[in-house]
Protein backbone atom coordinates (compact mmCIF):
# COMPACT_ATOMS: atom_id res chain seq x y z
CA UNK A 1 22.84 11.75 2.05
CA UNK A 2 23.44 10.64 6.12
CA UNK A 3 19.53 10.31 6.22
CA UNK A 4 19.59 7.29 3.90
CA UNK A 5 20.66 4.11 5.19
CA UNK A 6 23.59 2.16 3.76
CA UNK A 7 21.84 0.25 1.62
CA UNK A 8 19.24 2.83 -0.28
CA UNK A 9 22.80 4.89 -0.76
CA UNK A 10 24.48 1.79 -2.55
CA UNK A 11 21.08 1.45 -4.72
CA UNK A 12 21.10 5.18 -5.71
CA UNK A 13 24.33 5.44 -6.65
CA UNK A 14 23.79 2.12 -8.75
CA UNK A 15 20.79 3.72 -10.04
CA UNK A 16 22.24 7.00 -11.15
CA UNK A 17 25.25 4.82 -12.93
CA UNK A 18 22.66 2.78 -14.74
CA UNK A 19 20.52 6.35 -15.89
CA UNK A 20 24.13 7.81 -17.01
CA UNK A 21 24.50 5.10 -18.71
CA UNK A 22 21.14 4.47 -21.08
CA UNK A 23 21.59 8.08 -21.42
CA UNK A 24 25.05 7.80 -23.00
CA UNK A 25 23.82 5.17 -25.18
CA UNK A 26 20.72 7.25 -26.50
CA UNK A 27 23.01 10.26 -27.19
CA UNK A 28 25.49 7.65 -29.15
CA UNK A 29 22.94 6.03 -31.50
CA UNK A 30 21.25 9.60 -31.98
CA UNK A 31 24.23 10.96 -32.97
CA UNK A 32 25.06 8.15 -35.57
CA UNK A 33 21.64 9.17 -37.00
CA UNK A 34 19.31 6.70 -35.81
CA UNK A 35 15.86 7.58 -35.75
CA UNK A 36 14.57 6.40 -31.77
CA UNK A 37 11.10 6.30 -32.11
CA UNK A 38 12.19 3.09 -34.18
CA UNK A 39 14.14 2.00 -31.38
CA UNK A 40 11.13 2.99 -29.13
CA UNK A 41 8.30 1.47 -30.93
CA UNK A 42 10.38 -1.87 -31.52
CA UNK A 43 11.76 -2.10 -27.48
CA UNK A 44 7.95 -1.27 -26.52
CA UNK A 45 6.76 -4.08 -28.70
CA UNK A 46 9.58 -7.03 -27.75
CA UNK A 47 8.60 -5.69 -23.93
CA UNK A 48 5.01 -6.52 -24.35
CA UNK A 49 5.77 -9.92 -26.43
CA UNK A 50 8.06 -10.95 -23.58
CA UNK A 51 6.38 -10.12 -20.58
CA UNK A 52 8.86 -7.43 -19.49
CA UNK A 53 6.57 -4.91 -17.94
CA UNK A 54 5.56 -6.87 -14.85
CA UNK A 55 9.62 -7.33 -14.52
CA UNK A 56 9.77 -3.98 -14.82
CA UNK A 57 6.85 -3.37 -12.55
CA UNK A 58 8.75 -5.23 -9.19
CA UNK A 59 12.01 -3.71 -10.15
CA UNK A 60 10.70 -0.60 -9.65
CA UNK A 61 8.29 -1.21 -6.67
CA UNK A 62 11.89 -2.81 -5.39
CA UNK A 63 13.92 0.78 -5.84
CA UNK A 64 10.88 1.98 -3.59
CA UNK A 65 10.96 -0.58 -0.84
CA UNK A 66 14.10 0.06 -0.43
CA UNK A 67 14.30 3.93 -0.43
CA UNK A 68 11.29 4.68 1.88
CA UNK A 69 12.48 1.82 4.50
CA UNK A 70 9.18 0.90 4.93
CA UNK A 71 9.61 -2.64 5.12
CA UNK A 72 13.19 -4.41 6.01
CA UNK A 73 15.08 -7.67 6.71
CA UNK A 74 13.94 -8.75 10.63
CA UNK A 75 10.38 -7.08 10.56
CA UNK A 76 7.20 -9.58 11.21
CA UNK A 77 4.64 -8.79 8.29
CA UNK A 78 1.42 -10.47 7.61
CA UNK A 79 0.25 -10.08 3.91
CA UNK A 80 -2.27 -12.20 1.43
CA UNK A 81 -2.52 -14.19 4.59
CA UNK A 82 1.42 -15.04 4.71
CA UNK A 83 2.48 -14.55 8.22
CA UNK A 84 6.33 -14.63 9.29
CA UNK A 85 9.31 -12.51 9.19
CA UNK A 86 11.37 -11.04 6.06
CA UNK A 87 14.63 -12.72 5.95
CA UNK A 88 15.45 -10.75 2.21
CA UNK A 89 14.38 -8.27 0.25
CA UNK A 90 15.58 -8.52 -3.67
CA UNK A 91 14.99 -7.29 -7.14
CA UNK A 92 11.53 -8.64 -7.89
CA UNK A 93 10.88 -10.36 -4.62
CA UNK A 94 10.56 -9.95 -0.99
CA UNK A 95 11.27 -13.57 0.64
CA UNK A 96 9.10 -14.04 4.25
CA UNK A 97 10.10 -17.04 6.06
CA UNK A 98 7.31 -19.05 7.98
CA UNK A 99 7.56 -20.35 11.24
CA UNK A 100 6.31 -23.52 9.32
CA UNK A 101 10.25 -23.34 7.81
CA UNK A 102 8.21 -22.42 5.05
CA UNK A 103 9.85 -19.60 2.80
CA UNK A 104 7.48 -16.95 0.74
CA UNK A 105 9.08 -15.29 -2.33
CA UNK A 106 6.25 -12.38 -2.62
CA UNK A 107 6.60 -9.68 -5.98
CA UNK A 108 7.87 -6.43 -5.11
CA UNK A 109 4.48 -5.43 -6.53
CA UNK A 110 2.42 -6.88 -4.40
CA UNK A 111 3.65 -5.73 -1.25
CA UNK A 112 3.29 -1.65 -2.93
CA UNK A 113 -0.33 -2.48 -4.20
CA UNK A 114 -1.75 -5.03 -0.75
CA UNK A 115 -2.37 -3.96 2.60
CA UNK A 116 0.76 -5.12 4.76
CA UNK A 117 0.97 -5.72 8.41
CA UNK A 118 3.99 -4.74 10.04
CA UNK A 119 4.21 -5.67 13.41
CA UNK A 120 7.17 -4.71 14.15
CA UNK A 121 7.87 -1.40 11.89
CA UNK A 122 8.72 1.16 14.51
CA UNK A 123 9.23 -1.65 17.89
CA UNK A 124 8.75 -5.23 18.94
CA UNK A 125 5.57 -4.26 21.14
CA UNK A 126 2.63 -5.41 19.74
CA UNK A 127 -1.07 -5.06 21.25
CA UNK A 128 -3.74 -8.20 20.89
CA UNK A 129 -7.48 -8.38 21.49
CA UNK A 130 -9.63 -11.71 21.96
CA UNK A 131 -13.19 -11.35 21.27
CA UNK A 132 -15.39 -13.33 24.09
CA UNK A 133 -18.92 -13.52 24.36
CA UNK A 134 -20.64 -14.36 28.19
CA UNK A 135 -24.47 -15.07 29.31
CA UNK A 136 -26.64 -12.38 30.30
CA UNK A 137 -27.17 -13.74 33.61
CA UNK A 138 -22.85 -13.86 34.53
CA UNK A 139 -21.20 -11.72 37.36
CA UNK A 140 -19.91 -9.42 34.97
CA UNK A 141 -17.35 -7.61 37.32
CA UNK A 142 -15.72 -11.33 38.09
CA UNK A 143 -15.83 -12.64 34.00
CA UNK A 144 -13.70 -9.36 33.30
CA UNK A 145 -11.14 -10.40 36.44
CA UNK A 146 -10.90 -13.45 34.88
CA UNK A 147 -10.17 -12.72 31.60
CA UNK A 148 -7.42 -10.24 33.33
CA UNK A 149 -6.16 -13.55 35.56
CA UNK A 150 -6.18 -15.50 32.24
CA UNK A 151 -3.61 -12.98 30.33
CA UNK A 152 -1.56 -12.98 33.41
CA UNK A 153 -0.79 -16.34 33.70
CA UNK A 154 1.07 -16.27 29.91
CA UNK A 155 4.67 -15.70 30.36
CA UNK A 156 4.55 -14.00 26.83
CA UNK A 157 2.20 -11.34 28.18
CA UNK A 158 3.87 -8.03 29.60
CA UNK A 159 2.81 -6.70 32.70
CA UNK A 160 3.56 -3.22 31.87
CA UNK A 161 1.49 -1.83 30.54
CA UNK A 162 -1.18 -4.62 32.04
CA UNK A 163 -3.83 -6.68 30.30
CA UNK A 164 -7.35 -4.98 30.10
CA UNK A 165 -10.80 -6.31 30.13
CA UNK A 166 -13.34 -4.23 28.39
CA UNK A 167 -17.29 -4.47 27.93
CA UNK A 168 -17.78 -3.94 24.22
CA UNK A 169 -21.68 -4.10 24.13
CA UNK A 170 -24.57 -5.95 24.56
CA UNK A 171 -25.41 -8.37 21.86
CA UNK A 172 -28.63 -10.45 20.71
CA UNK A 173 -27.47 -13.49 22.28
CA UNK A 174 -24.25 -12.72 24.71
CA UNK A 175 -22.58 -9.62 26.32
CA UNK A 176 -19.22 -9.17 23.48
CA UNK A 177 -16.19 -9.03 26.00
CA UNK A 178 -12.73 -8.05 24.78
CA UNK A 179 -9.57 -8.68 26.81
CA UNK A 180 -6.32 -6.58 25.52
CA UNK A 181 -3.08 -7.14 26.55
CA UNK A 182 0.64 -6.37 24.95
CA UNK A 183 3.38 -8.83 23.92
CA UNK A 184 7.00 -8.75 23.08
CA UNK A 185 8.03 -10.55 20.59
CA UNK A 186 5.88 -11.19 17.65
CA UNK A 187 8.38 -12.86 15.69
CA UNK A 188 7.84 -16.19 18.90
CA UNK A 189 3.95 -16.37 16.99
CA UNK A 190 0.61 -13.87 18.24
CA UNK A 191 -2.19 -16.88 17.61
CA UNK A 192 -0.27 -19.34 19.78
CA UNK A 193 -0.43 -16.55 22.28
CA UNK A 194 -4.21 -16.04 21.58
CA UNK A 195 -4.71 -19.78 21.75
CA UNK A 196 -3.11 -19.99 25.43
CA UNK A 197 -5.09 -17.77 26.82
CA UNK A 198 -8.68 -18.58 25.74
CA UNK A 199 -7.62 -22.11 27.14
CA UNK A 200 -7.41 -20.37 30.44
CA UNK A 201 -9.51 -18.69 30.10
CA UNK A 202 -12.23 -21.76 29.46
CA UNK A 203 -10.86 -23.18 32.83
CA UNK A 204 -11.30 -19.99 34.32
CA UNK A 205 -14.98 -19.97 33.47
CA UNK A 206 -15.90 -23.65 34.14
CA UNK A 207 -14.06 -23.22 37.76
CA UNK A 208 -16.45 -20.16 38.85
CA UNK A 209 -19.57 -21.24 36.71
CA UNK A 210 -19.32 -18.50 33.79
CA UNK A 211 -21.63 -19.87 31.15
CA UNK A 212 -20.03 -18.86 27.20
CA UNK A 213 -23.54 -18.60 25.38
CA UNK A 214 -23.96 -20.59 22.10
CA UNK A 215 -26.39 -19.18 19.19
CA UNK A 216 -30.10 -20.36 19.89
CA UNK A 217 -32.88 -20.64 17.26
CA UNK A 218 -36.85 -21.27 18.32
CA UNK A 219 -39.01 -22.37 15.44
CA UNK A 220 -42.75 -22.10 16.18
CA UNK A 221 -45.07 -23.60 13.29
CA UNK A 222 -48.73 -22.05 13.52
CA UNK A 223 -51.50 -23.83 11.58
CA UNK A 224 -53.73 -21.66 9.54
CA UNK A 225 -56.81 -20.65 10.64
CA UNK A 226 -58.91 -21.27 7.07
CA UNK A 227 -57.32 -24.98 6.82
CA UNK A 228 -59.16 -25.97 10.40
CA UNK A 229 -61.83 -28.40 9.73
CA UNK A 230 -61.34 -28.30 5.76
CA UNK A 231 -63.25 -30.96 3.63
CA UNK A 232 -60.29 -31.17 1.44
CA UNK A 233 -58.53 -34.70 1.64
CA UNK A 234 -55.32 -33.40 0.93
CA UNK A 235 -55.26 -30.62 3.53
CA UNK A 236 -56.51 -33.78 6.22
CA UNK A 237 -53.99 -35.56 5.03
CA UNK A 238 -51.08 -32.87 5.92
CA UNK A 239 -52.92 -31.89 9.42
């Protein structure tokens, strides 16, 4: 099969030699008259006792990893909030290495039943937004050329295709801003990427006088009209 790769080839043909091979055994024992619904009942029950069917469960979720390719050793995944790159991908585990030096060993299963995040499954270009919020009262057109200026000035940011400021809407407190921009190599981190660039992007603000809004509550406490002048002593004692 030339559309399989080397490995899923090796694992089917292991596969096949393994099915041949249970298969030769059940025709053996059923031919020396043993009844296999014994055989059945008993393997189903010893499986249960022992804890064999969530074995069983990342084998198999292994046999599919492997055959639909879509996860491999090299590609940057984020999963269960595990960030990092997979360095190997075995029988009931698929080990993701940190850029702590810290190394994952995730269940076949899990990766088949969660939502993974490849960012690098079909190339190493990978697209980032950062959320900002500005005051009502800003120079628009000049907060979005600085956001623009701020990507620029990371060497981790490509310039083709270029960064891009966008005006999301207009909220209850701020104007929601949301600068886009493309980088390389996700493997190198994307939140220390993230975390350069809203640090410009704070100097960028402070330098031309771009105010970042902060959340605002007004409490106003009326007095009730029927307690005014009241003869009770406990309602003069609270006014």
């Amino acid at each position: 099969m030339p559309e399989l790769t080397p490995i899923a080839q090796v694992l089917l043909g292991k596969l096949l030699k393994t099915t041949l091979f249970i298969l030769a055994v059940v025709v053996a024992l059923a031919s020396a008259g043993i009844d296999m619904s014994v055989l059945a009942v008993f393997g189903g029950a010893v499986g249960v006792g022992l804890g064999l069917q969530k074995t069983a469960s990342n084998l198999f979720s292994g046999f599919i990893l492997l055959l639909d390719k879509s996860i491999k050793p090299g590609d940057v995944i984020e999963v269960g909030g595990t960030y990092g790159w997979v360095s190997s991908l075995g029988a009931r585990y698929v080990s993701v290495e940190t850029r702590d030096g810290t190394e994952f060993l995730i269940p076949n299963e899990d990766i088949i039943t969660q939502q993974v995040i490849n960012w690098s499954h079909r190339n190493a270009l990978v697209r980032l937004r950062v959320p900002v919020r500005v005051d009502f009262e800003c120079d628009l057109d000049l907060a979005l050329g600085l956001l623009r200026q701020a990507a620029q000035q990371s060497t981790r940011v490509l310039a083709v295709p270029p960064p891009n400021a966008l005006v999301l809407g207009f909220g209850e407190s701020a104007i929601d801003l949301e600068l886009r921009f493309w980088i390389a190599n996700a493997r190198n981190g994307v939140r220390n990427v993230k975390s350069a660039i809203l640090l410009e992007t704070w100097k960028l603000f402070r330098e031309h006088g771009i105010r970042i809004p902060y959340a605002r509550r007004e409490v106003f406490v009326h007095q009730c009209p029927a307690e005014v002048g009241s003869d009770d002593p406990e309602t003069r004692a609270v006014q």
